[in-house]
N, C-alpha and C. Protein backbone atom coordinates (compact mmCIF):
# COMPACT_ATOMS: atom_id res chain seq x y z
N UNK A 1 0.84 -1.18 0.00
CA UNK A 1 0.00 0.00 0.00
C UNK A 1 0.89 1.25 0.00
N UNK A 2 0.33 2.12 -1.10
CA UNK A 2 1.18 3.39 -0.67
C UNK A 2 0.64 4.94 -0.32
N UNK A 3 0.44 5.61 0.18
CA UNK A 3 0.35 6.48 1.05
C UNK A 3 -0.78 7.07 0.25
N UNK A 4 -1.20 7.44 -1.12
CA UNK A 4 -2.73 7.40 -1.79
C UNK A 4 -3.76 6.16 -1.23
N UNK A 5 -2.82 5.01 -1.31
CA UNK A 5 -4.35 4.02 -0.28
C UNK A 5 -4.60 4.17 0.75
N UNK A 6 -3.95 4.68 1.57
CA UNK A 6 -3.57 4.87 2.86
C UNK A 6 -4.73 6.27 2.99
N UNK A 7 -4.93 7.08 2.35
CA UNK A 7 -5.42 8.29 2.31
C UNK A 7 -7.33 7.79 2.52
N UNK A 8 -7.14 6.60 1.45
CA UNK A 8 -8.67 6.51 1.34
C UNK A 8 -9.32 5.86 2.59
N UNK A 9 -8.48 5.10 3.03
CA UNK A 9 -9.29 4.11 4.14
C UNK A 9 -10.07 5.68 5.30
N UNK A 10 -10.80 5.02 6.13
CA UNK A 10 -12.08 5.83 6.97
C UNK A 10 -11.17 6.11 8.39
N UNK A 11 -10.18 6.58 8.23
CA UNK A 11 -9.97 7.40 9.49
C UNK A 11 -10.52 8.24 10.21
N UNK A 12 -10.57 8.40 11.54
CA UNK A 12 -11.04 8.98 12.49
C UNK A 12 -10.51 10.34 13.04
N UNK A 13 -11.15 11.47 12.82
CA UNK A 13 -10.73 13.02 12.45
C UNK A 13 -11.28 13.52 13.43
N UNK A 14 -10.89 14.03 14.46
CA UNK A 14 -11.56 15.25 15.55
C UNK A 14 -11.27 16.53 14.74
N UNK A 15 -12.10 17.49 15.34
CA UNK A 15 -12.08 18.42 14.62
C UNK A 15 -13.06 19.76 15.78
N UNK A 16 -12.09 20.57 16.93
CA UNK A 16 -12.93 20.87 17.69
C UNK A 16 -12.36 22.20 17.81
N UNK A 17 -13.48 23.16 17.42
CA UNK A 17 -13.34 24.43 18.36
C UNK A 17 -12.03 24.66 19.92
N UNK A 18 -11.26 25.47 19.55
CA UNK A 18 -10.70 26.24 20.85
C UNK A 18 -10.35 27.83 21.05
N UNK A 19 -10.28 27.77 22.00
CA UNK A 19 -10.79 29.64 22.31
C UNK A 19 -9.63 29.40 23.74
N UNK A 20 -8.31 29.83 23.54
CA UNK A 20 -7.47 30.16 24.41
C UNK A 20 -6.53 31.32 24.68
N UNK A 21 -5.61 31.46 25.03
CA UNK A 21 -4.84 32.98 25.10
C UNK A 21 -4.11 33.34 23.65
N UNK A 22 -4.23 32.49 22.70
CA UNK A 22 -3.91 32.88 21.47
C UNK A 22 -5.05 33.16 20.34
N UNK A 23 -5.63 33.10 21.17
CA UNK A 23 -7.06 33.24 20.02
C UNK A 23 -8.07 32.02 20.13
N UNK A 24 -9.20 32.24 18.86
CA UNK A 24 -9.76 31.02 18.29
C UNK A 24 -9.71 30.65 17.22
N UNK A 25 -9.79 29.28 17.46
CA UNK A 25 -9.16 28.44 16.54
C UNK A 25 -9.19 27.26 16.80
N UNK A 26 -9.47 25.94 15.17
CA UNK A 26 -9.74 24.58 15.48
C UNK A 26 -8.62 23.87 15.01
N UNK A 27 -8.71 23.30 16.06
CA UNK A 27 -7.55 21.89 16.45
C UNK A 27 -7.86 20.59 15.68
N UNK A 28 -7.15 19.61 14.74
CA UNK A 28 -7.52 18.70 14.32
C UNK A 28 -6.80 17.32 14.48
N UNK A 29 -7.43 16.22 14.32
CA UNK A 29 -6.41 15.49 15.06
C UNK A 29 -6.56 14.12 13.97
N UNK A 30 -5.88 13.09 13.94
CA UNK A 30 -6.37 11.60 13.28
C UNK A 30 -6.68 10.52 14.39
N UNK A 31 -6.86 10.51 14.91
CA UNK A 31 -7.09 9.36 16.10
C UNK A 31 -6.08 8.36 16.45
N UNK A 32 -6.10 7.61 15.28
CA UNK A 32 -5.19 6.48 14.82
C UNK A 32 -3.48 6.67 14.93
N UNK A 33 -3.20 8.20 14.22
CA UNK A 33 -1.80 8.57 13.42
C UNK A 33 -1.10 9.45 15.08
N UNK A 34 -0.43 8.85 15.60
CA UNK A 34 0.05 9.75 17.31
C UNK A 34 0.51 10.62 16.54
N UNK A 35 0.51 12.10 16.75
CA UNK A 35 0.75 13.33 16.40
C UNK A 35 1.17 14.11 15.35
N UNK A 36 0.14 13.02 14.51
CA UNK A 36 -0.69 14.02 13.47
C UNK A 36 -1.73 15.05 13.32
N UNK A 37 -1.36 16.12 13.14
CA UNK A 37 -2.37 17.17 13.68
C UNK A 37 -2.17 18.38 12.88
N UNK A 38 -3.47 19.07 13.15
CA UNK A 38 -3.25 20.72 12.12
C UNK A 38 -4.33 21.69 12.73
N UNK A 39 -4.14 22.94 12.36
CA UNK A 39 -4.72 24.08 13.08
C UNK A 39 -5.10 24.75 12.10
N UNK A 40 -6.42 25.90 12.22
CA UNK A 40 -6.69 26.77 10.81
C UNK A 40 -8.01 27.55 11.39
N UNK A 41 -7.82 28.32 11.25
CA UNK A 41 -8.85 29.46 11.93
C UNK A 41 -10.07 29.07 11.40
N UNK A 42 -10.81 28.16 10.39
CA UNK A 42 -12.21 27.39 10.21
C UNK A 42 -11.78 26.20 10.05
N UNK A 43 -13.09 25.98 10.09
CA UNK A 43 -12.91 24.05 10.46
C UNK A 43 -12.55 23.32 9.27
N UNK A 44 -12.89 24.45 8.02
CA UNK A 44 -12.60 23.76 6.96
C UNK A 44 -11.16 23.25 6.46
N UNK A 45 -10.08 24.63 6.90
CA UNK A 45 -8.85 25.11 7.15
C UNK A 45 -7.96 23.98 8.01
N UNK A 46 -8.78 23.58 9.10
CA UNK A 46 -7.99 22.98 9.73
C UNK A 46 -8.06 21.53 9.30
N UNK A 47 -9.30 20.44 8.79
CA UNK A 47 -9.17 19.87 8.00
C UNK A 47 -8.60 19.88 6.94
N UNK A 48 -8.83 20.92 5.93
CA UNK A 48 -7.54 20.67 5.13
C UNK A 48 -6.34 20.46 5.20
N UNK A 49 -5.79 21.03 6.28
CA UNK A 49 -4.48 21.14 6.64
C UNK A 49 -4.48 19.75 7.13
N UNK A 50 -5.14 18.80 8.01
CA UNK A 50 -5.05 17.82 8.64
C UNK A 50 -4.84 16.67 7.71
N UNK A 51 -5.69 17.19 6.72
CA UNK A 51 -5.43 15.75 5.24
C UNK A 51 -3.81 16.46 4.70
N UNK A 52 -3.37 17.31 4.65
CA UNK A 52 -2.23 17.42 4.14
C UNK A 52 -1.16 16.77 5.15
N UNK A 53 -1.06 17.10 6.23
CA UNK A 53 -0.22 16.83 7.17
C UNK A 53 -0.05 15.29 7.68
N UNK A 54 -1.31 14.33 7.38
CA UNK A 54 -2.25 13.22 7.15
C UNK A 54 -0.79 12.38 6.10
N UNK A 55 -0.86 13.33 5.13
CA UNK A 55 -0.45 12.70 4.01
C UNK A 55 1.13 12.21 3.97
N UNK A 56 1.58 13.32 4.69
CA UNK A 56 3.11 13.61 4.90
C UNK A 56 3.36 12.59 5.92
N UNK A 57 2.71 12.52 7.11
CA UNK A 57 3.22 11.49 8.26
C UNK A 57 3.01 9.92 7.78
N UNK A 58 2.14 10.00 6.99
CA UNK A 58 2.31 8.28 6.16
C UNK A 58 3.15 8.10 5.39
N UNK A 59 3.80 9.04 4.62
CA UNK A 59 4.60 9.30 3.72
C UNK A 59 5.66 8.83 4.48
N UNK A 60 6.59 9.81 5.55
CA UNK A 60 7.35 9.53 6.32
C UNK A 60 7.62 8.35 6.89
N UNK A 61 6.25 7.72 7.26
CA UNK A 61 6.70 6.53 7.99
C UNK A 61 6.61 5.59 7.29
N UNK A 62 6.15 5.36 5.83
CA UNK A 62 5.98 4.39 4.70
C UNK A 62 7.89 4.56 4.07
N UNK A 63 8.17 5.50 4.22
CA UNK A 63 9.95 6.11 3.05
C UNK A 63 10.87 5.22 4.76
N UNK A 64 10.42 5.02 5.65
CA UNK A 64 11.78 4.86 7.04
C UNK A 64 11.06 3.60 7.68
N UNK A 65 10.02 2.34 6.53
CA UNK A 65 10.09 1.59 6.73
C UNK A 65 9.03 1.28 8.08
N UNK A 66 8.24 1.88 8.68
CA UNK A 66 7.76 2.21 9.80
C UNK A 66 6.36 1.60 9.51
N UNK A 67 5.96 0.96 10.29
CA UNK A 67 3.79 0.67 10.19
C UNK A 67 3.25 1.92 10.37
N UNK A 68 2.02 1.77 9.62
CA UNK A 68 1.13 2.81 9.24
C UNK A 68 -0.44 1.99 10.08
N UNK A 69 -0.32 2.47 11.01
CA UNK A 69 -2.16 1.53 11.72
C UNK A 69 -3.16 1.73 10.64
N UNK A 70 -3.87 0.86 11.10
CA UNK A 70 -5.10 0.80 9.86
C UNK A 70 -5.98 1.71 11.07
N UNK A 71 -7.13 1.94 9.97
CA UNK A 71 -7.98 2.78 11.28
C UNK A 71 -9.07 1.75 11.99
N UNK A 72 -9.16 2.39 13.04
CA UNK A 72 -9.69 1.97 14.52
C UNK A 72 -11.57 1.63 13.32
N UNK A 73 -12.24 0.50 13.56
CA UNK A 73 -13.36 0.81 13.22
C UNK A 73 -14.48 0.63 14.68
N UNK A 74 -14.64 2.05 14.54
CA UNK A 74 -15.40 2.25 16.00
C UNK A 74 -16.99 1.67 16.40
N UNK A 75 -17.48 0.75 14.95
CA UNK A 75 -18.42 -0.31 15.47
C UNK A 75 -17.75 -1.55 16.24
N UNK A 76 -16.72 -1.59 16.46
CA UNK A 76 -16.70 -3.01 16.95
C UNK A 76 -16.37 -2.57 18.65
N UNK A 77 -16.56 -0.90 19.06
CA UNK A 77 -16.15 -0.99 20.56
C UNK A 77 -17.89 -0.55 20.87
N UNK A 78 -18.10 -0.89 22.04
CA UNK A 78 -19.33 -0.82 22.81
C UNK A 78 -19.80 -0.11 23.03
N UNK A 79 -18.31 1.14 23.73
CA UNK A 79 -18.93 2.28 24.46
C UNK A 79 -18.77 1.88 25.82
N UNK A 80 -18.56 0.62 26.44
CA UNK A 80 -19.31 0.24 27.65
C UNK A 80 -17.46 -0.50 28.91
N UNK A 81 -17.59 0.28 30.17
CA UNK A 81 -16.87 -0.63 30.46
C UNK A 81 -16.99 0.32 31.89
N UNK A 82 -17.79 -0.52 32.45
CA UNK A 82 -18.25 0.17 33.62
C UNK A 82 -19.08 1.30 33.61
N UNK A 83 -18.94 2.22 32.90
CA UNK A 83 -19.25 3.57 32.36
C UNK A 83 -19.88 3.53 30.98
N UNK A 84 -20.76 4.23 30.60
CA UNK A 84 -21.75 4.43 29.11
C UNK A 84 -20.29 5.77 28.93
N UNK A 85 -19.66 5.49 27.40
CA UNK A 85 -18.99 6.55 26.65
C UNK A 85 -19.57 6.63 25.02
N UNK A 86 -18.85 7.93 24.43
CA UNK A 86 -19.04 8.07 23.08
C UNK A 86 -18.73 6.88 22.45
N UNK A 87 -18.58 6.12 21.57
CA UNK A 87 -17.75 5.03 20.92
C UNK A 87 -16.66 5.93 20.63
N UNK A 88 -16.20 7.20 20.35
CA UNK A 88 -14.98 7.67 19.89
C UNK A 88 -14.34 8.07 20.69
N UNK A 89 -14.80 8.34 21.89
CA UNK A 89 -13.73 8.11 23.42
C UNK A 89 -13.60 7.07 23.53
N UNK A 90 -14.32 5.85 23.50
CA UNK A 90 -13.75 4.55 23.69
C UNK A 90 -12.87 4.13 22.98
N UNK A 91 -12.77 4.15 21.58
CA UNK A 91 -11.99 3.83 21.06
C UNK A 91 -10.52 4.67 20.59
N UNK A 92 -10.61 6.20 21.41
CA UNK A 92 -9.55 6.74 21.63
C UNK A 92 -8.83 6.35 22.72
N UNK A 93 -9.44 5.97 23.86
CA UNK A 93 -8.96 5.29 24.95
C UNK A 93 -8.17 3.78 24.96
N UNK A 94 -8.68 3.24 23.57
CA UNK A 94 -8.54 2.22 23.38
C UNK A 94 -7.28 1.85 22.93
N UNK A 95 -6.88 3.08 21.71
CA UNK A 95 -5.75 3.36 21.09
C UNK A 95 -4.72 3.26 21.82
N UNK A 96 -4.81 4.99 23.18
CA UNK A 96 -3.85 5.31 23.45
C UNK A 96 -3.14 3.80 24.51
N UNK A 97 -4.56 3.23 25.01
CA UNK A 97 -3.80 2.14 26.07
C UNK A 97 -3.01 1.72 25.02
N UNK A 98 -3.24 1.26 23.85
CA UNK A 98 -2.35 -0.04 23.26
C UNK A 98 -1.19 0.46 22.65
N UNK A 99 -0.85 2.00 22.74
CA UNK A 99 0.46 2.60 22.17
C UNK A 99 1.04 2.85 23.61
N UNK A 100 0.54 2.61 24.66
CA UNK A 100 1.19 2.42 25.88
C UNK A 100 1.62 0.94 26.05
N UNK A 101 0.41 0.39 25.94
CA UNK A 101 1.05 -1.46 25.72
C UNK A 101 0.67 -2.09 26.92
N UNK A 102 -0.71 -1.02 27.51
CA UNK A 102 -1.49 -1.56 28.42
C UNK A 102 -3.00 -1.69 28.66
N UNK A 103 -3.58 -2.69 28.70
CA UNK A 103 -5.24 -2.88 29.04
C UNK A 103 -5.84 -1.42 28.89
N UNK A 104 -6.94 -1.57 28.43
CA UNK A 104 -7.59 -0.31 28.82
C UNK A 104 -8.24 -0.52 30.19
N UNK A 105 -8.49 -0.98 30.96
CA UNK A 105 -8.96 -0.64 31.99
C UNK A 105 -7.86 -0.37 32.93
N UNK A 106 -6.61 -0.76 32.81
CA UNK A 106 -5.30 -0.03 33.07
C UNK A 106 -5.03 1.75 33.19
N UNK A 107 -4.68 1.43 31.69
CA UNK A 107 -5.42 3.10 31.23
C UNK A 107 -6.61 3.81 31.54
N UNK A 108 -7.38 3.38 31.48
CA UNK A 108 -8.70 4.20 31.89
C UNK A 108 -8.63 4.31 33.82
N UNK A 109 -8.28 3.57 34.63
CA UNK A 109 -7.64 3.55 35.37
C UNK A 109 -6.38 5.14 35.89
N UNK A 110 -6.01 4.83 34.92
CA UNK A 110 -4.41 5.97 35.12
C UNK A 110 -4.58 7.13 34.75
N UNK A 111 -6.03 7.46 33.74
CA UNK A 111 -6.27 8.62 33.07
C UNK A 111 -7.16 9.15 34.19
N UNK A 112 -8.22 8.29 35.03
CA UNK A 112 -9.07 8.74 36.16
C UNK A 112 -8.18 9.07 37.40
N UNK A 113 -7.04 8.85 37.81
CA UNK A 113 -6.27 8.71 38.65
C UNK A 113 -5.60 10.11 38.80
N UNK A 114 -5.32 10.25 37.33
CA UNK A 114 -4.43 11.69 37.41
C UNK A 114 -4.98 12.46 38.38
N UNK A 115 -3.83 13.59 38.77
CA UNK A 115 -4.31 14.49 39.76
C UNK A 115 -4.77 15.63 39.00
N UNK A 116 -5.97 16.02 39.30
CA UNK A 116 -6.63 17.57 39.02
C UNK A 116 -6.84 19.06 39.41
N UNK A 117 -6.30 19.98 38.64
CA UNK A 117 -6.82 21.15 39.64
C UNK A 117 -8.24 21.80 39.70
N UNK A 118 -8.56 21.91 41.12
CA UNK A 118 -9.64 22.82 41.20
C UNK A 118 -9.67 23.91 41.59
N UNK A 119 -10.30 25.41 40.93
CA UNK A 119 -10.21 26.39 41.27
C UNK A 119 -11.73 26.95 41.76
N UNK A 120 -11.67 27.26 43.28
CA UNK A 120 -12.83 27.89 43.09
C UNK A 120 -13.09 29.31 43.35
N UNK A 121 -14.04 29.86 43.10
CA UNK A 121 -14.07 31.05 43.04
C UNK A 121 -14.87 31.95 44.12
């Protein structure tokens, strides 16, 4: 496969509004591809940019010999594991455990665990 097939398969694209000390502006992400990502003051912008940038990190890791994941198909997760989730948190959760190289209930575990700040007012 080369990085045009790679393009077509049904990857998994966030694509979300942010409003921080640099402005606003949407963040885009591939689910599948660890830190592949692009930014663009409309959503359209930042998708575009995300299929370009999309294109280049398969590229890269197809030219240095590297696996390219197939994408996550998010009918086959539940949603369910203790807790009712999106299927696309689940199966982002799902990801990151297994690029850690641990259970998700491990992970889901370690991600609830973290320490949080609260500010009140």
């Amino acid at each position: 496969m080369d990085a045009h097939d790679y393009m077509k398969l049904p990857y998994n694209y966030i694509v979300k509004p942010i409003e921080d000390e640099s402005g606003s502006y949407f963040h885009a992400i591939v689910l599948e591809l660890n830190g592949c990502q692009s930014t663009g003051d409309t959503f359209e912008e930042a998708l575009f940019g995300l299929r370009e940038a999309m294109k280049g990190w398969i590229e890269t890791k197809l030219e240095n010999g590297f696996p390219v994941p197939q994408p996550l198909d998010t009918d086959k997760f539940s949603g369910k594991f203790v807790i009712r989730l999106p299927k696309t948190l689940h199966a982002k959760l799902a990801l990151e455990a297994e690029l850690e190289g641990i259970s998700l209930n491990q992970y889901a575990l370690y991600k609830l665990s973290a320490p949080i700040a609260i500010t009140r007012t």
